[in-house]
Protein backbone atom coordinates (compact mmCIF):
# COMPACT_ATOMS: atom_id res chain seq x y z
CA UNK A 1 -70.29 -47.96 50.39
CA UNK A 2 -72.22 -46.91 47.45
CA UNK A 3 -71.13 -44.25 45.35
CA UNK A 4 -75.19 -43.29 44.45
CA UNK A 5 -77.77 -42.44 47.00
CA UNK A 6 -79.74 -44.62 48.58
CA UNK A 7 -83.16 -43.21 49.70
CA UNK A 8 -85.00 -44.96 53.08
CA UNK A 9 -88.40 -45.67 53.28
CA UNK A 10 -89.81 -42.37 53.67
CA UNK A 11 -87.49 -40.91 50.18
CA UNK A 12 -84.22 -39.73 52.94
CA UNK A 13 -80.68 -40.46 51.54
CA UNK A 14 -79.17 -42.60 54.12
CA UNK A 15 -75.93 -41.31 54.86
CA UNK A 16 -77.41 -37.69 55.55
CA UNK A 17 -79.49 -39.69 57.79
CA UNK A 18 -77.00 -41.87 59.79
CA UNK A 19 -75.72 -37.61 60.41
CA UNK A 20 -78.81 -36.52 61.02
CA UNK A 21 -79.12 -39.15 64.28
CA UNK A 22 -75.13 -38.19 65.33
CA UNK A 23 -76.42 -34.80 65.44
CA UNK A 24 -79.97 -35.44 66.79
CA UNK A 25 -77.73 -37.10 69.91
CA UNK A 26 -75.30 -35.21 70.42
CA UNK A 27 -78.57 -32.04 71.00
CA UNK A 28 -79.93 -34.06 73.14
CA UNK A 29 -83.32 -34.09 70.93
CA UNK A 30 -84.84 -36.96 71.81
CA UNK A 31 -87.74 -37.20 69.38
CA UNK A 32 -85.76 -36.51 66.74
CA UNK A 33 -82.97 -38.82 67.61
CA UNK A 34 -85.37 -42.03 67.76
CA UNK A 35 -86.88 -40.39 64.57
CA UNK A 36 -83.81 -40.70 62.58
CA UNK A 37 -82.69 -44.19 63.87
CA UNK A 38 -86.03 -45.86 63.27
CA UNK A 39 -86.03 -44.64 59.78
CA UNK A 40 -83.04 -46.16 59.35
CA UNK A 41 -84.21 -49.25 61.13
CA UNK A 42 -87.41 -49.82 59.38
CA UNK A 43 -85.82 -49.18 56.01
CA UNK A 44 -84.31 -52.38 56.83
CA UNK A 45 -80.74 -51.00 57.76
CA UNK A 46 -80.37 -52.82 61.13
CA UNK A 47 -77.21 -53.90 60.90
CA UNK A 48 -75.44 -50.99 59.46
CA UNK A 49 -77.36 -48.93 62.11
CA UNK A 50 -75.81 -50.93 64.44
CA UNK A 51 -72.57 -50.69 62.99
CA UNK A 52 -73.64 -46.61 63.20
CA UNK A 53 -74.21 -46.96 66.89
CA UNK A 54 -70.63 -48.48 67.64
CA UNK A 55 -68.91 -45.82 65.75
CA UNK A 56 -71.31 -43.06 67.68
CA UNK A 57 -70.25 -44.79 71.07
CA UNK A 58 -66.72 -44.99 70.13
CA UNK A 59 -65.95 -41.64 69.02
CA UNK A 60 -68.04 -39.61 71.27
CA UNK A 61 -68.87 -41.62 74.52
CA UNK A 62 -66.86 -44.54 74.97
CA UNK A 63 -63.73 -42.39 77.23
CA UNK A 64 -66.62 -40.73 79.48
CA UNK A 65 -69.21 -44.23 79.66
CA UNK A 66 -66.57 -47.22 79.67
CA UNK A 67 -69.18 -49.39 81.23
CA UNK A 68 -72.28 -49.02 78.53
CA UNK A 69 -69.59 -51.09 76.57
CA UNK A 70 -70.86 -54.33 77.71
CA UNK A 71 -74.42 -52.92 77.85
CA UNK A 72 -73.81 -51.89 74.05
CA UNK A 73 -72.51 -55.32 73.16
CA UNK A 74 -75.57 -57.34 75.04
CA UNK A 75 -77.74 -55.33 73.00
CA UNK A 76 -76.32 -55.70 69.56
CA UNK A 77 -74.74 -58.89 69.50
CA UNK A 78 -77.60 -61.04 68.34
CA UNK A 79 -79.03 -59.15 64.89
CA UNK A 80 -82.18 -61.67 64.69
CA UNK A 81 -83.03 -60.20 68.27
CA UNK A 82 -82.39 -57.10 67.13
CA UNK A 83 -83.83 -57.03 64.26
CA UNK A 84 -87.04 -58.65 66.06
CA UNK A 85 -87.47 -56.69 68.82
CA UNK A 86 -87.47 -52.96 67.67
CA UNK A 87 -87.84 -51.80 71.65
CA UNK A 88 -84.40 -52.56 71.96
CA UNK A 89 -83.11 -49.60 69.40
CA UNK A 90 -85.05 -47.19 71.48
CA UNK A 91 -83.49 -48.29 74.32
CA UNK A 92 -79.82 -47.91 73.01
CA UNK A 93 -81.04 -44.25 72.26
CA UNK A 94 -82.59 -43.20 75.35
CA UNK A 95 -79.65 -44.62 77.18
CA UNK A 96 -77.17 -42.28 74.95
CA UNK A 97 -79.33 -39.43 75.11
CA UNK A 98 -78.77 -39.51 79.24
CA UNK A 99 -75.21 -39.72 78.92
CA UNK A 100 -72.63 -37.34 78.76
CA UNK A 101 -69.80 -37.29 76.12
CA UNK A 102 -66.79 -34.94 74.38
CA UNK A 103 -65.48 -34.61 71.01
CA UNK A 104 -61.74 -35.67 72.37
CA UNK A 105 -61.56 -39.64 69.88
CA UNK A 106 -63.21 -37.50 67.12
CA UNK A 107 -61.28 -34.79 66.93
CA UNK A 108 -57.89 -37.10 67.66
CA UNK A 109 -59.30 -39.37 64.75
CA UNK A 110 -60.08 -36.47 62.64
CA UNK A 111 -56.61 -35.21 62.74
CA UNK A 112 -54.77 -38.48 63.33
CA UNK A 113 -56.63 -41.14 60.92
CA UNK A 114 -58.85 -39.00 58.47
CA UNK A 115 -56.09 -36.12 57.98
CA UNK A 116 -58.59 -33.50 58.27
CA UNK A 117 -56.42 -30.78 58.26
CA UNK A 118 -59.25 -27.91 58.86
CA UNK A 119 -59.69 -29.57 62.51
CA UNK A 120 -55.86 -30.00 63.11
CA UNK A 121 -56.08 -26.10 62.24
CA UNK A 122 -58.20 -25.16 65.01
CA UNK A 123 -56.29 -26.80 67.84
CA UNK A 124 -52.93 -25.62 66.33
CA UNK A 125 -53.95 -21.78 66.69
CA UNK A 126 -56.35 -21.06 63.45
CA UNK A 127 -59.73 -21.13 62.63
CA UNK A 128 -61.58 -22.15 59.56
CA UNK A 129 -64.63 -20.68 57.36
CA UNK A 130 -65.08 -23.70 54.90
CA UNK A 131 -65.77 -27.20 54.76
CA UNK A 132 -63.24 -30.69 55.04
CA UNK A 133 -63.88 -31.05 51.68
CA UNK A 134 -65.22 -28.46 49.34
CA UNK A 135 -64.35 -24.99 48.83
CA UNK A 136 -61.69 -22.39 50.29
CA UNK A 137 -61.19 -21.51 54.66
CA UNK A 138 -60.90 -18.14 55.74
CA UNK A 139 -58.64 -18.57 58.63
CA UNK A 140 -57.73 -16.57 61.84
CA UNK A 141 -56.55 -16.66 64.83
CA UNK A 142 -58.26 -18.50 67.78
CA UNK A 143 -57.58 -18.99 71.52
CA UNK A 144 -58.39 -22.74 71.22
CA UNK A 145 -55.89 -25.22 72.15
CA UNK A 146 -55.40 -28.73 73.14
CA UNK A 147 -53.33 -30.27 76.15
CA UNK A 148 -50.22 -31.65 74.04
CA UNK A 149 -49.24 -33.57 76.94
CA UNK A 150 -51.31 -36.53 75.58
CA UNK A 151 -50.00 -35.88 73.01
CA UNK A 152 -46.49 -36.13 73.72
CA UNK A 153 -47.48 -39.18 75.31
CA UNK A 154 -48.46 -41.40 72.57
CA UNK A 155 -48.07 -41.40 69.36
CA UNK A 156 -51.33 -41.64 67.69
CA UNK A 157 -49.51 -41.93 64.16
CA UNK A 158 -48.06 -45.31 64.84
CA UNK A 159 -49.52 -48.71 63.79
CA UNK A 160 -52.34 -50.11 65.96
CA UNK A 161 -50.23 -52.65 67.59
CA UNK A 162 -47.26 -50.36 68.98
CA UNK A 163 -49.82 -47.80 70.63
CA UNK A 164 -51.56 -50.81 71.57
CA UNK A 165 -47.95 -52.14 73.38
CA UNK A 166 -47.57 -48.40 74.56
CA UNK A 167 -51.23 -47.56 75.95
CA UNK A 168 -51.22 -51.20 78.10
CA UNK A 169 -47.82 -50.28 78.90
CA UNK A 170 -48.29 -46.75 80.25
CA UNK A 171 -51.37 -47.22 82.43
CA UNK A 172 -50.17 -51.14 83.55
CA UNK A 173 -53.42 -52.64 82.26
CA UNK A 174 -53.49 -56.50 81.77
CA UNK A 175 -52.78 -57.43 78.31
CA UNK A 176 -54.91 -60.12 78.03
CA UNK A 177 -58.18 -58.47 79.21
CA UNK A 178 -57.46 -55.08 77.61
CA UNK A 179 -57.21 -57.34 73.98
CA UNK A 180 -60.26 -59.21 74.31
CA UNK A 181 -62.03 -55.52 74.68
CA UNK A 182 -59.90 -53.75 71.59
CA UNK A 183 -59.88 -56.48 69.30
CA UNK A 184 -63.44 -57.95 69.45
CA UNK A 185 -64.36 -59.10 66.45
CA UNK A 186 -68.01 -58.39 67.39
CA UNK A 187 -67.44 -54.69 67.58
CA UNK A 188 -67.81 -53.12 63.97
CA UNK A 189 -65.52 -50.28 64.97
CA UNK A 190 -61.44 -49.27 63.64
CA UNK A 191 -58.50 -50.73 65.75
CA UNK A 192 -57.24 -47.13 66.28
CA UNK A 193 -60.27 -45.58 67.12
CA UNK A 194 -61.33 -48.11 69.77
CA UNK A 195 -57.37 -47.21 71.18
CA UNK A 196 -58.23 -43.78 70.93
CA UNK A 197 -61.26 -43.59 73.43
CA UNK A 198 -59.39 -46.06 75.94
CA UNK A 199 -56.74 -43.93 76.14
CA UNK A 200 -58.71 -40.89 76.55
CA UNK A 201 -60.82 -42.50 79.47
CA UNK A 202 -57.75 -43.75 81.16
CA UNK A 203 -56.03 -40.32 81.01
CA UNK A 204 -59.18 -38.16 81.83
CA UNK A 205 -59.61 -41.21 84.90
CA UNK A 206 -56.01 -40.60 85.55
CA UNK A 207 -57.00 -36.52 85.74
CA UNK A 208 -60.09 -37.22 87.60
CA UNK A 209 -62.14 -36.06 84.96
CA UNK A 210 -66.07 -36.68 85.93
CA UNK A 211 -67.24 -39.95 84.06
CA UNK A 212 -71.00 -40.90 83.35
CA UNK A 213 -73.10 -43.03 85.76
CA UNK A 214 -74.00 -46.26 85.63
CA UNK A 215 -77.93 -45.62 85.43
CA UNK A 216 -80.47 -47.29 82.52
CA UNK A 217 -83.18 -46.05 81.74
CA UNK A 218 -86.20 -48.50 80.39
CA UNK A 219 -88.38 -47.23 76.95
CA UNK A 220 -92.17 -48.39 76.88
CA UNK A 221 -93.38 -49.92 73.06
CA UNK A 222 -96.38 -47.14 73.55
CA UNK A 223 -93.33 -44.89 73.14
CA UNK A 224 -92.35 -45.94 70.07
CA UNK A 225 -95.27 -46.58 67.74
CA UNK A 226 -94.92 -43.27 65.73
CA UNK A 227 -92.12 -44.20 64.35
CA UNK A 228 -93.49 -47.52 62.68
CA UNK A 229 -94.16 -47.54 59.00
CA UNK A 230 -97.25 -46.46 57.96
CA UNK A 231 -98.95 -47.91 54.92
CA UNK A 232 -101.81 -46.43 52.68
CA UNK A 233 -105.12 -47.39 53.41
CA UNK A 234 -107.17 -47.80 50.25
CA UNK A 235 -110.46 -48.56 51.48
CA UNK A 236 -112.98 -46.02 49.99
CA UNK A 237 -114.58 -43.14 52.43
CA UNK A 238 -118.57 -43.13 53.14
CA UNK A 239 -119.04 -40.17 51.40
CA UNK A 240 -116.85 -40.47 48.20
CA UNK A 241 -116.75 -44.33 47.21
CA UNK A 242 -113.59 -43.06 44.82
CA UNK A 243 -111.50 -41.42 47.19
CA UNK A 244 -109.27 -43.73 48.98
CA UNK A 245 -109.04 -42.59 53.20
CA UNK A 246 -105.12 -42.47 52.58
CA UNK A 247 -103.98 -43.03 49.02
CA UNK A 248 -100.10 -42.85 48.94
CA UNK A 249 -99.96 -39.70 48.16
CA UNK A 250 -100.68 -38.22 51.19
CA UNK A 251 -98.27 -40.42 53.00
CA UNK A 252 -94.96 -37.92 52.71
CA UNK A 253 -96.43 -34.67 54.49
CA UNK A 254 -97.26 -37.05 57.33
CA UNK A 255 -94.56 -38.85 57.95
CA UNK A 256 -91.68 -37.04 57.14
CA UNK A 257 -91.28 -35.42 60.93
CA UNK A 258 -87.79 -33.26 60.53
CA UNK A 259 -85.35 -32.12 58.17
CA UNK A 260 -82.38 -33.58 57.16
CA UNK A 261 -80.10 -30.90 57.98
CA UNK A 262 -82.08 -29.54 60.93
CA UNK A 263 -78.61 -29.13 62.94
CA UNK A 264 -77.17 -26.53 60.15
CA UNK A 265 -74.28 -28.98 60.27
CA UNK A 266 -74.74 -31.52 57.43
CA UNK A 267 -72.13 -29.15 54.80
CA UNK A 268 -69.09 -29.99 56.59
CA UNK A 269 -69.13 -33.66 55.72
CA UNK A 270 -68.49 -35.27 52.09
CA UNK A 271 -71.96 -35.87 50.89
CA UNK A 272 -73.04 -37.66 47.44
CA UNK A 273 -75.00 -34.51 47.25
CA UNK A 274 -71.88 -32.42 46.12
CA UNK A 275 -71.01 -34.18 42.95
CA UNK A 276 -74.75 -35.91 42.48
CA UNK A 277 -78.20 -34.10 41.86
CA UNK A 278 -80.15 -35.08 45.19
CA UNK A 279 -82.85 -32.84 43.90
CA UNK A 280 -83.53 -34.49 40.30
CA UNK A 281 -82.55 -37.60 42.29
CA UNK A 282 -85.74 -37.12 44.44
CA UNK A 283 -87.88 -35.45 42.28
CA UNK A 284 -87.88 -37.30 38.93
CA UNK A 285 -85.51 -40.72 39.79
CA UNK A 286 -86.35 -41.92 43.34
CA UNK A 287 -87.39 -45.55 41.97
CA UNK A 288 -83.88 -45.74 40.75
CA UNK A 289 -82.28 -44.65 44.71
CA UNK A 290 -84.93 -47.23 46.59
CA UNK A 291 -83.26 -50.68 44.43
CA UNK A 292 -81.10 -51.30 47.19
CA UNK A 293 -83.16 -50.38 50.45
CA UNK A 294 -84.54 -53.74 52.27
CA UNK A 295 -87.55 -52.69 52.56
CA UNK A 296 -88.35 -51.35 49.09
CA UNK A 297 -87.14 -54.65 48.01
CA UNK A 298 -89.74 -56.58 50.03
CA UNK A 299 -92.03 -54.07 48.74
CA UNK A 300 -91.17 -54.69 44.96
CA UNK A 301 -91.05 -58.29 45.68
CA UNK A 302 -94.91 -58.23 47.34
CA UNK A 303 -96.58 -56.16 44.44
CA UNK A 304 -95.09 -57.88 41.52
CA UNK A 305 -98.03 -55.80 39.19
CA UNK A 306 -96.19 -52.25 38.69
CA UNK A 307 -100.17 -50.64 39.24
CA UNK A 308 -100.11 -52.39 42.47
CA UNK A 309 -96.75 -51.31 43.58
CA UNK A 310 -97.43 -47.95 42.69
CA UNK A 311 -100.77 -47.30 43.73
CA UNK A 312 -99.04 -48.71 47.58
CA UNK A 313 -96.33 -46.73 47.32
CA UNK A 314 -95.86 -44.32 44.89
CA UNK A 315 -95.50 -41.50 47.16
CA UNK A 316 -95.04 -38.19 44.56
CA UNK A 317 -92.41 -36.64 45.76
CA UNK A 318 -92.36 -34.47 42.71
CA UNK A 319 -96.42 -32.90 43.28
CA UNK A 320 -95.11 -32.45 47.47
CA UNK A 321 -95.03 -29.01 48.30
CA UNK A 322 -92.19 -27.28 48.76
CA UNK A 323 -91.85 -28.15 52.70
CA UNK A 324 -92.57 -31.54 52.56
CA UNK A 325 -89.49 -31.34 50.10
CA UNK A 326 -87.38 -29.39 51.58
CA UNK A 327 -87.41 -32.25 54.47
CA UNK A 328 -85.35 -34.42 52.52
CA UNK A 329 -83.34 -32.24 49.94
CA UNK A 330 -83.25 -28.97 51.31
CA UNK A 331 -80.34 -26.12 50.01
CA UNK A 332 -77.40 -27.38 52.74
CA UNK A 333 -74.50 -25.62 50.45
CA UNK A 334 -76.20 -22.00 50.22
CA UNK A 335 -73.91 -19.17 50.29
CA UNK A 336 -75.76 -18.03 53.68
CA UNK A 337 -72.48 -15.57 55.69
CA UNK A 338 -74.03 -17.28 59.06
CA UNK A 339 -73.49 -20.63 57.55
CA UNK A 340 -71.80 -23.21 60.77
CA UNK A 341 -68.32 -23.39 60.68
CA UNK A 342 -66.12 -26.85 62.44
CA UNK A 343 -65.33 -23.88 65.21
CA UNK A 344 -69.29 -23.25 65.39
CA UNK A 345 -69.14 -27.17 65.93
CA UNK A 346 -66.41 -27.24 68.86
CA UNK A 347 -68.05 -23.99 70.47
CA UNK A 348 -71.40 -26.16 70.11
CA UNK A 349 -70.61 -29.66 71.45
CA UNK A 350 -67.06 -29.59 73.42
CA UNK A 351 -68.10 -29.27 76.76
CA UNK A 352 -66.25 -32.34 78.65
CA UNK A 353 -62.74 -32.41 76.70
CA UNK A 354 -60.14 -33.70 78.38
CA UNK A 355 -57.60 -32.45 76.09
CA UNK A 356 -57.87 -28.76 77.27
């Protein structure tokens, strides 16, 4: 992973947002969801985007939607299809958006893989005021808990092959079948966390927890123009032979739809934005952040003439007004009291746990 941003094709840093579409799911927004992922996908990022969508599936819907596992796979497995067909993203979204899910293989993950101590503090009887990362917590007490008895169960600090031995063991799965699902090679997803969510659906199976249904829903291409790139169009209006109809200028207020951090959420992850300047980075150095984005590397490559480039795409972000801005490097670390909190987060999104 890089260590400086990398800005899409319409100037957004791309991890904020790859979070920006996990949150834009997980509301249930579904303009804003396909938003997110085709500016991801049109930027050129197909395959980490799909590599995005596994790690979405696995840690929030994979122990409530076993079956849109092989749907998921048929989908993604061929990248030139993928890559050639953009209908196919917007179906993978739709399909999530009707789906239900839980926070149970992120929050075991959280505590168990990424040692994120502020979530292990809210199931273990306190509550937090900070970040995973940055600053101080204020904690308190809290009446959320979790069921140990998975927990007691299996031990999620052990190497991937002993809960493996234990979780096939436990439920009297078939070996054989339950390895070609965990360890395929084709799924861009952690050993553990793949364990995680199987576990979780065979317990919550086991409790008769309710489990999505097998229904797919179809997206028409009509749907999905809007989100396709749109390009300046120099041609000269009637009245004013000098004034192109859309010079690039113009292009940002247009296009950029939402804000990055429109779910309030975006401060509780590690950012590049805490030790970088997103704001000069934007402003003043965006060339620098676009080097390594597919499509601004086709774009480079096509206008070899720097007045050519820049006349096509040479967007301003520095003359924008202060909305258009704000879309893409909007104040997430303010010292606003009603700022979201990881409890703000569980009170939010944990409605189908099967670990309380």
């Amino acid at each position: 992973m890089s260590k400086d941003f990398i800005f899409t094709r319409y100037l957004y840093e791309k991890e904020e947002v790859e979070l920006a579409l996990t949150f834009a799911l997980l509301n249930k927004k579904e303009e804003e969801a396909l938003f997110w992922a085709y500016e991801l996908y049109y930027s050129g990022f197909q395959t980490d985007l799909i590599q995005l969508l596994w790690d979405i599936y696995y840690q929030f819907y994979a122990s409530m939607n076993p079956a849109f596992y092989v749907y998921l796979l048929k989908k993604t497995t061929h990248i030139e299809e993928f890559e050639k067909d953009s209908r196919i993203l917007g179906c993978i979204i739709n399909n999530l958006l009707t789906r239900p899910f839980n926070l149970d293989t992120f929050t075991l993950r959280q505590m168990y893989v990424d040692k994120n101590d502020i979530i292990e503090n809210i199931f273990k009887g306190t509550t937090d005021k900070g970040t995973t990362d940055k600053g101080t917590t204020d904690k308190g007490t809290t009446d959320k808990g979790i069921n140990f008895e998975l927990l007691k169960l299996f031990d999620f600090t052990q190497t991937d092959k002993k809960l493996f031995d234990q979780f096939v063991n436990y439920f009297e799965l078939d070996n054989t079948k339950m390895k070609k699902i965990i360890y395929n090679k084709n799924i861009p997803v952690d050993t553990k966390t793949i364990l995680i969510s199987y576990i979780l659906y065979h317990y919550g199976e086991k409790m008769n927890k309710r489990m999505g249904k097998k229904i797919y829903v179809q997206t028409m291409p009509e749907e999905l123009v809007i989100y396709e790139t749109i390009q300046v169009n120099l041609n000269c209006k009637e009245e004013n032979k000098l004034i192109p109809i859309l010079p690039a200028y113009k292009i940002l207020p247009l296009v950029c739809l939402f804000p990055i951090n429109g779910s309030q959420y975006l401060h509780l992850f590690k950012l590049k934005r805490e030790t970088q300047d997103i704001r000069q980075a934007y402003l003043n150095d965006w060339v620098k952040y676009v080097v390594n984005t597919p499509i601004w590397i086709k774009r480079m490559e096509e206008f070899e003439e720097e007045e050519d480039y820049y006349q096509n795409f040479n967007y301003e972000p520095d003359e924008q007004k202060k909305e258009t801005q704000d879309k893409s490097i909007q104040d997430i670390y303010n010292s606003n009291s009603d700022k979201k909190t990881w409890n703000n987060f569980y009170e939010d999104f944990n409605k189908n746990s099967f670990l309380e």
